[in-house]
N, C-alpha and C. Protein backbone atom coordinates (compact mmCIF):
# COMPACT_ATOMS: atom_id res chain seq x y z
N UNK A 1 20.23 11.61 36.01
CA UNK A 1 18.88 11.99 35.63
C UNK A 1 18.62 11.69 34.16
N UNK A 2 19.93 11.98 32.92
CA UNK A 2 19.65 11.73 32.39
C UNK A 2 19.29 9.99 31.42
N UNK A 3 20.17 9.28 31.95
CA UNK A 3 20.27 7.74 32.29
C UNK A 3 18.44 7.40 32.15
N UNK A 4 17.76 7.90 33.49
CA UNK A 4 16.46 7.71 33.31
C UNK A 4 15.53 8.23 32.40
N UNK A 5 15.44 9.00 31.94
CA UNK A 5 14.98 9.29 30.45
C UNK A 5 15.29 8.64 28.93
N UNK A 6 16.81 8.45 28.97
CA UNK A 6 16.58 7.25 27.89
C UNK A 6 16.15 5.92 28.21
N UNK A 7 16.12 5.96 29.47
CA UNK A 7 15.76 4.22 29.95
C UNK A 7 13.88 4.12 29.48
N UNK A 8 13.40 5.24 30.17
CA UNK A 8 11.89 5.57 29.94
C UNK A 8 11.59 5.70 28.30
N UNK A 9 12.56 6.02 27.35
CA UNK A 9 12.37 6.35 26.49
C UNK A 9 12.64 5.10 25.57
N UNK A 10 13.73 4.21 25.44
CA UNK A 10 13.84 2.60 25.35
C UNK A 10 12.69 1.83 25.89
N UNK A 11 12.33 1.95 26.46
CA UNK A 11 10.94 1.40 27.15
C UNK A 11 9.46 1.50 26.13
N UNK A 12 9.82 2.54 25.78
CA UNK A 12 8.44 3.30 25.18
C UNK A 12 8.43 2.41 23.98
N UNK A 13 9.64 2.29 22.98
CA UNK A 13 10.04 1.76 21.78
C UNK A 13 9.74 0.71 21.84
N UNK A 14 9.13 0.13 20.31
CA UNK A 14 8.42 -1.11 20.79
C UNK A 14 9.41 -1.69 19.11
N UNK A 15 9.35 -2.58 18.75
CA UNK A 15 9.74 -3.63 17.42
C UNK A 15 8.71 -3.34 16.75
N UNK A 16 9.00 -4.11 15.63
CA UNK A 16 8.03 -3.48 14.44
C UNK A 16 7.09 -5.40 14.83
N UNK A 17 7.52 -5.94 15.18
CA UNK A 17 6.55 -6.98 15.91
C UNK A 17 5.29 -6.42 16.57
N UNK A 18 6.07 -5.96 17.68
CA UNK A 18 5.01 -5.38 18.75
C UNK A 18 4.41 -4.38 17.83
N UNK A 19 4.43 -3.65 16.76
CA UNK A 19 3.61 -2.66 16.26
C UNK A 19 2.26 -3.33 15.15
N UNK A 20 3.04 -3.97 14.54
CA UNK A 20 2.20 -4.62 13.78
C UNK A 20 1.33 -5.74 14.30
N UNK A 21 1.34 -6.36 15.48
CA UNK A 21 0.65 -6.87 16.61
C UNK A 21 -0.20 -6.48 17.31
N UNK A 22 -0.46 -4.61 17.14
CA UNK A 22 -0.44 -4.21 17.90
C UNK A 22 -2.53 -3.45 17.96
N UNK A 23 -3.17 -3.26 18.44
CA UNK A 23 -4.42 -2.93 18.58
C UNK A 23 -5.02 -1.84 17.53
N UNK A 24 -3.54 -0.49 17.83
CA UNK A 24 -3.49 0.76 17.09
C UNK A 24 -3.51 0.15 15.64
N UNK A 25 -2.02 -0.73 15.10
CA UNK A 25 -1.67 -0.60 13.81
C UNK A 25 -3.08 -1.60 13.40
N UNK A 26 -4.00 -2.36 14.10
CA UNK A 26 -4.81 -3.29 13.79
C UNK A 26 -6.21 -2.13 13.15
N UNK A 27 -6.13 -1.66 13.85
CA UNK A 27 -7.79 -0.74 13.62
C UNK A 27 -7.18 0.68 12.64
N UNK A 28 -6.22 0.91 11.87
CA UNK A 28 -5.44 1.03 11.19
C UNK A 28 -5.54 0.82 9.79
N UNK A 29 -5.29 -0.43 10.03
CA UNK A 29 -4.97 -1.59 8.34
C UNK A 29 -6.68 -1.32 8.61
N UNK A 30 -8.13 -1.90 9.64
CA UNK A 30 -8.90 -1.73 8.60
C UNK A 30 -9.94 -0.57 8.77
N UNK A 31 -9.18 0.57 9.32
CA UNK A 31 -9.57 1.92 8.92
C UNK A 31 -9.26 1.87 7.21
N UNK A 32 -8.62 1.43 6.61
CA UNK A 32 -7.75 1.93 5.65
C UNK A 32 -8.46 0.99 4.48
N UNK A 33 -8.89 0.02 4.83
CA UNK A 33 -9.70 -1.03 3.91
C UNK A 33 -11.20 -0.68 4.13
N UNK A 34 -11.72 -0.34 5.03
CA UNK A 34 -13.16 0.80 4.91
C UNK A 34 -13.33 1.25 4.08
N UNK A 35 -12.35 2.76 4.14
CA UNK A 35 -12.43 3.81 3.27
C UNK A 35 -12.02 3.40 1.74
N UNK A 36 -11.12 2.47 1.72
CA UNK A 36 -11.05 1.84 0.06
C UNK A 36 -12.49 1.12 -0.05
N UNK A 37 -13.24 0.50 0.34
CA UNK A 37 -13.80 -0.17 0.24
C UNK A 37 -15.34 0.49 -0.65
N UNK A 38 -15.13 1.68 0.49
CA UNK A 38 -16.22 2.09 0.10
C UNK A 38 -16.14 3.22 -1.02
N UNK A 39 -15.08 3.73 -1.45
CA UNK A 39 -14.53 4.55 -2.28
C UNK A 39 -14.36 3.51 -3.49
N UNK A 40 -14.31 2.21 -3.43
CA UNK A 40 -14.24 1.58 -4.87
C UNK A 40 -15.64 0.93 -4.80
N UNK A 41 -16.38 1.24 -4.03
CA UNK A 41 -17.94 0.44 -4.52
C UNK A 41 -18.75 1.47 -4.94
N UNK A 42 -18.59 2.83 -4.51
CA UNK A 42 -18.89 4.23 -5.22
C UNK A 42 -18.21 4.34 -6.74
N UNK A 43 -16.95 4.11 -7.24
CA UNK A 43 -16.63 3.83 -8.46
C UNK A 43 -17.69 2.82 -9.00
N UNK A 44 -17.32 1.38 -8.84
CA UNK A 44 -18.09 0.60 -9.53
C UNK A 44 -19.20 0.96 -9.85
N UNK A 45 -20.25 1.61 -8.64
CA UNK A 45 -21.51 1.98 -9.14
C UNK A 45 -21.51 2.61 -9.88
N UNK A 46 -20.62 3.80 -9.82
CA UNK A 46 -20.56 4.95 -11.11
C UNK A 46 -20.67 4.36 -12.49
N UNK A 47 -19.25 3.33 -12.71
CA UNK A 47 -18.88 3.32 -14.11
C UNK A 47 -20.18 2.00 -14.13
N UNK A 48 -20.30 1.04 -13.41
CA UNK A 48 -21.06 0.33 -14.31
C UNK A 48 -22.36 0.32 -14.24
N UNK A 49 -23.27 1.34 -13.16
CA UNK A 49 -24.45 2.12 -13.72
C UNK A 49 -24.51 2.51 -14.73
N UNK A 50 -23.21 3.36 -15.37
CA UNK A 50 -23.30 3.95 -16.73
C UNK A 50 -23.76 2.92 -17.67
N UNK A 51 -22.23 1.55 -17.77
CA UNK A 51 -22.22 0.93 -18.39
C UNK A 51 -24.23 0.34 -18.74
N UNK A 52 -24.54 -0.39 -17.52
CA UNK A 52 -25.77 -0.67 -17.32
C UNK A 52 -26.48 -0.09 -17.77
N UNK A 53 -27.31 1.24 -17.80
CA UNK A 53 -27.65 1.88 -18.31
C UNK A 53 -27.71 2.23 -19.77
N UNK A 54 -26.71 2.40 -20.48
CA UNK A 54 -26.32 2.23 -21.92
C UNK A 54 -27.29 0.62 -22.12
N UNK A 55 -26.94 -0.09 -21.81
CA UNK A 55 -27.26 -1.48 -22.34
C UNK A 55 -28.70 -1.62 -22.29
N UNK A 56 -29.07 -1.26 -21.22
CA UNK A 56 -30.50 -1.38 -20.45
C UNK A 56 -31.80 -0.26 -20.81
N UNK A 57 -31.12 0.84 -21.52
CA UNK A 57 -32.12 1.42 -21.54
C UNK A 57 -31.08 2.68 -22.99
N UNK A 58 -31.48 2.01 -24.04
CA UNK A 58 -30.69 3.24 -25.06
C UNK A 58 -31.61 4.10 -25.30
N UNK A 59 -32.51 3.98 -25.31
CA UNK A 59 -33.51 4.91 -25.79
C UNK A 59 -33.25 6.41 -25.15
N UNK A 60 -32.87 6.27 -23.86
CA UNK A 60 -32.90 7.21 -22.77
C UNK A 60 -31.55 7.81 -23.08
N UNK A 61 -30.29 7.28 -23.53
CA UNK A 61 -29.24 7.78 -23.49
C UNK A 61 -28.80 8.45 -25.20
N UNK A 62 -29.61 7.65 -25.90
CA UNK A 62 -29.91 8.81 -27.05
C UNK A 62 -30.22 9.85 -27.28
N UNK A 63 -30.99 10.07 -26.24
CA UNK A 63 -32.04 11.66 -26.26
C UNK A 63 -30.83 12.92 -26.35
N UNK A 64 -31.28 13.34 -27.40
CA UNK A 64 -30.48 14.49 -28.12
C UNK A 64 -30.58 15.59 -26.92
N UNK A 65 -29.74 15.95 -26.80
CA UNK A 65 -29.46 17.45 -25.57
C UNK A 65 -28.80 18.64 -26.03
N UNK A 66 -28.35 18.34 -27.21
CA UNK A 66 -27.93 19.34 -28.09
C UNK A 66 -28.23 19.08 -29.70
N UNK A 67 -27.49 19.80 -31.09
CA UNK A 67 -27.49 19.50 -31.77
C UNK A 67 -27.12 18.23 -32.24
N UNK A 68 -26.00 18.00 -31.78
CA UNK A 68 -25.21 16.32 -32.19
C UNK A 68 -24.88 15.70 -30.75
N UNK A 69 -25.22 16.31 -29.69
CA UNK A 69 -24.77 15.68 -27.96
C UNK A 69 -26.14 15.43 -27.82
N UNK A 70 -25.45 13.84 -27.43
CA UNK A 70 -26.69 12.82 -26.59
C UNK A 70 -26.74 12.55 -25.07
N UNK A 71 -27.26 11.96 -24.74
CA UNK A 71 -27.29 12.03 -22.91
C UNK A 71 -25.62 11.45 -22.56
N UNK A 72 -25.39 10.37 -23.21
CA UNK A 72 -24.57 9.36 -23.13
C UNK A 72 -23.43 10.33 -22.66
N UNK A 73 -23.31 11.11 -23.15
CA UNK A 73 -21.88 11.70 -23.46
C UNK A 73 -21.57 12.43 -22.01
N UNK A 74 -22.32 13.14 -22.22
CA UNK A 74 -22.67 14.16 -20.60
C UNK A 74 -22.23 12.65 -19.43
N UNK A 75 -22.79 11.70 -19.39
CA UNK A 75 -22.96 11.10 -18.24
C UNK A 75 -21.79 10.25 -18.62
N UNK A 76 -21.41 9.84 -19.22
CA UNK A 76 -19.66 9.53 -19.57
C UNK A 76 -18.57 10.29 -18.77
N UNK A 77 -18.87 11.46 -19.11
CA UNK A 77 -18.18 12.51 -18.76
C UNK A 77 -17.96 12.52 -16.85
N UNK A 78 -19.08 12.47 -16.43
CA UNK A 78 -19.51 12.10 -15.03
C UNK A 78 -18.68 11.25 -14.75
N UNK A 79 -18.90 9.90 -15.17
CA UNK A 79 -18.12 9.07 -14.81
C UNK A 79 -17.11 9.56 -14.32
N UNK A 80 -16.33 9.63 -15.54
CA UNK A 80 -14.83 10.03 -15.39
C UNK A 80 -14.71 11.31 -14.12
N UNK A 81 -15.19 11.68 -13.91
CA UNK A 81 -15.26 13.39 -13.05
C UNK A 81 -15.48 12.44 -12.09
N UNK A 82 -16.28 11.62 -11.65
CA UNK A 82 -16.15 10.86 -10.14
C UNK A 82 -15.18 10.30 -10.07
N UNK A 83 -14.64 9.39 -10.95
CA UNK A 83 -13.56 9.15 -10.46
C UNK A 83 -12.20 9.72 -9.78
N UNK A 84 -12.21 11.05 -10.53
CA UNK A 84 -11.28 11.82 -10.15
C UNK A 84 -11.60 12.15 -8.70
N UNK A 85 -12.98 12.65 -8.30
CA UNK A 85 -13.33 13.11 -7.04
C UNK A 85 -13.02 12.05 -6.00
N UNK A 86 -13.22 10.63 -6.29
CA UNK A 86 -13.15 9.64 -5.83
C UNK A 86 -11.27 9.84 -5.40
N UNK A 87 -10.82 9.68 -5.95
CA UNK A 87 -9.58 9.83 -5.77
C UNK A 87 -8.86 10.87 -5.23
N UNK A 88 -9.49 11.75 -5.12
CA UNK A 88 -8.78 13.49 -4.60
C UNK A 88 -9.49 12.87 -3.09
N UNK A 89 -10.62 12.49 -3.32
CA UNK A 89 -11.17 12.53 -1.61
C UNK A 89 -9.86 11.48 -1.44
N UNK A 90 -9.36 10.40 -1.70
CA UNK A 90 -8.48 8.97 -0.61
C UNK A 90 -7.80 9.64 -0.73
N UNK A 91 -7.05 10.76 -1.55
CA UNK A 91 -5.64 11.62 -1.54
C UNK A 91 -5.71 12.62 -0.06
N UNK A 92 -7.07 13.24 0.32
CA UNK A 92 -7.32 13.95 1.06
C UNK A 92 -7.26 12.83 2.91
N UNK A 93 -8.10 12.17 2.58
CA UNK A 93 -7.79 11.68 3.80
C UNK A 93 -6.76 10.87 3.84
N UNK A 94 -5.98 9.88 3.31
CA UNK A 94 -4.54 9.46 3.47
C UNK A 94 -3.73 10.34 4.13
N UNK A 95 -3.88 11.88 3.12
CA UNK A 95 -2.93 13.10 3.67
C UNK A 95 -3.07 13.54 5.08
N UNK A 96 -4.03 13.44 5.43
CA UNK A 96 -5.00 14.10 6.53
C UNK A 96 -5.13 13.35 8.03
N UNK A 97 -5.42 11.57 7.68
CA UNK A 97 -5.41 10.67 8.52
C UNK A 97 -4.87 9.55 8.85
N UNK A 98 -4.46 8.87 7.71
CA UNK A 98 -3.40 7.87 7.40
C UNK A 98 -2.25 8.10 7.61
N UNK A 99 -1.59 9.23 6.67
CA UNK A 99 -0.42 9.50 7.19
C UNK A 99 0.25 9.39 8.28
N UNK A 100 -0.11 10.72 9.03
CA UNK A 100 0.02 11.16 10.41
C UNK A 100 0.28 10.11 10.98
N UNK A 101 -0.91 9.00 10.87
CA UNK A 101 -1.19 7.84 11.93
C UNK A 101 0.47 7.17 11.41
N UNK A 102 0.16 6.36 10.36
CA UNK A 102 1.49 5.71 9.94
C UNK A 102 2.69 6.62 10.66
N UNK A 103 3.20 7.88 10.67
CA UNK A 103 4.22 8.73 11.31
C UNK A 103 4.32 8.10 12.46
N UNK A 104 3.16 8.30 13.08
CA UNK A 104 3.56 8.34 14.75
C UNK A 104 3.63 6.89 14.94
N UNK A 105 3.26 5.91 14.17
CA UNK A 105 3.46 4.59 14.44
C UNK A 105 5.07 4.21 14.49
N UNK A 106 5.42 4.77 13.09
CA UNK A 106 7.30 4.83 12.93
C UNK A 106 7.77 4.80 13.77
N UNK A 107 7.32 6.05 14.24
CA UNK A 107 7.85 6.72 15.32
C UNK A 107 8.10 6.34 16.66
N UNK A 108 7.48 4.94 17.14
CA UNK A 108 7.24 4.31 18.14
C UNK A 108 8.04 2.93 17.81
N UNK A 109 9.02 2.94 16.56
CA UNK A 109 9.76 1.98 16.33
C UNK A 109 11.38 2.04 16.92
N UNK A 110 12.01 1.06 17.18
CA UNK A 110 13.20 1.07 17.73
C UNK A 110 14.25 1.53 17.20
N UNK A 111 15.50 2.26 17.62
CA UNK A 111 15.67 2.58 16.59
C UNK A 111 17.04 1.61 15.98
């Protein structure tokens, strides 16, 4: 009885050929280039709206908001704070969806 369970279970195991060949690991790689994709075109807009902005329109980013703080600074600041968010979110789903997936893919490797 037990004979047939590792036989079923050898069976199951595929090469890292057959995985990377494979439909799952395909929709995978570009699950994974999506979410970069669109997580670095949300950066770009960030930083080089800013940038843009500065260039395109100073008048607007001068405007005093405090005693010696100008707009510029505040929205600098932004920047940088998206990026971080930008990055905690791909940390969050990697952890969350990527991973896992990559695991159980391993996991379906020979051993």
């Amino acid at each position: 009885m037990s004979n047939v369970v590792v036989k079923t279970e050898r069976l199951a195991s595929k090469s890292v050929h057959e995985i990377i060949e494979s439909k799952e690991f395909k929709r995978l790689v570009m699950k994974r280039w999506r979410v970069s994709l669109v997580l670095l075109s949300l950066l770009f807009v960030s930083y080089y709206g800013y940038i843009l902005l500065i260039a395109g329109n100073k008048a607007l980013v001068s405007t005093k908001i405090g005693e010696v703080t100008t707009l510029a600074i505040p929205l600098g600041i932004a920047s940088i704070v998206i990026a971080w968010i930008l990055t905690a979110v791909y940390v969050v789903w990697a952890n969350n969806v990527y991973d896992p997936e990559v695991e159980r893919l391993k996991g379906e490797l020979k051993p």
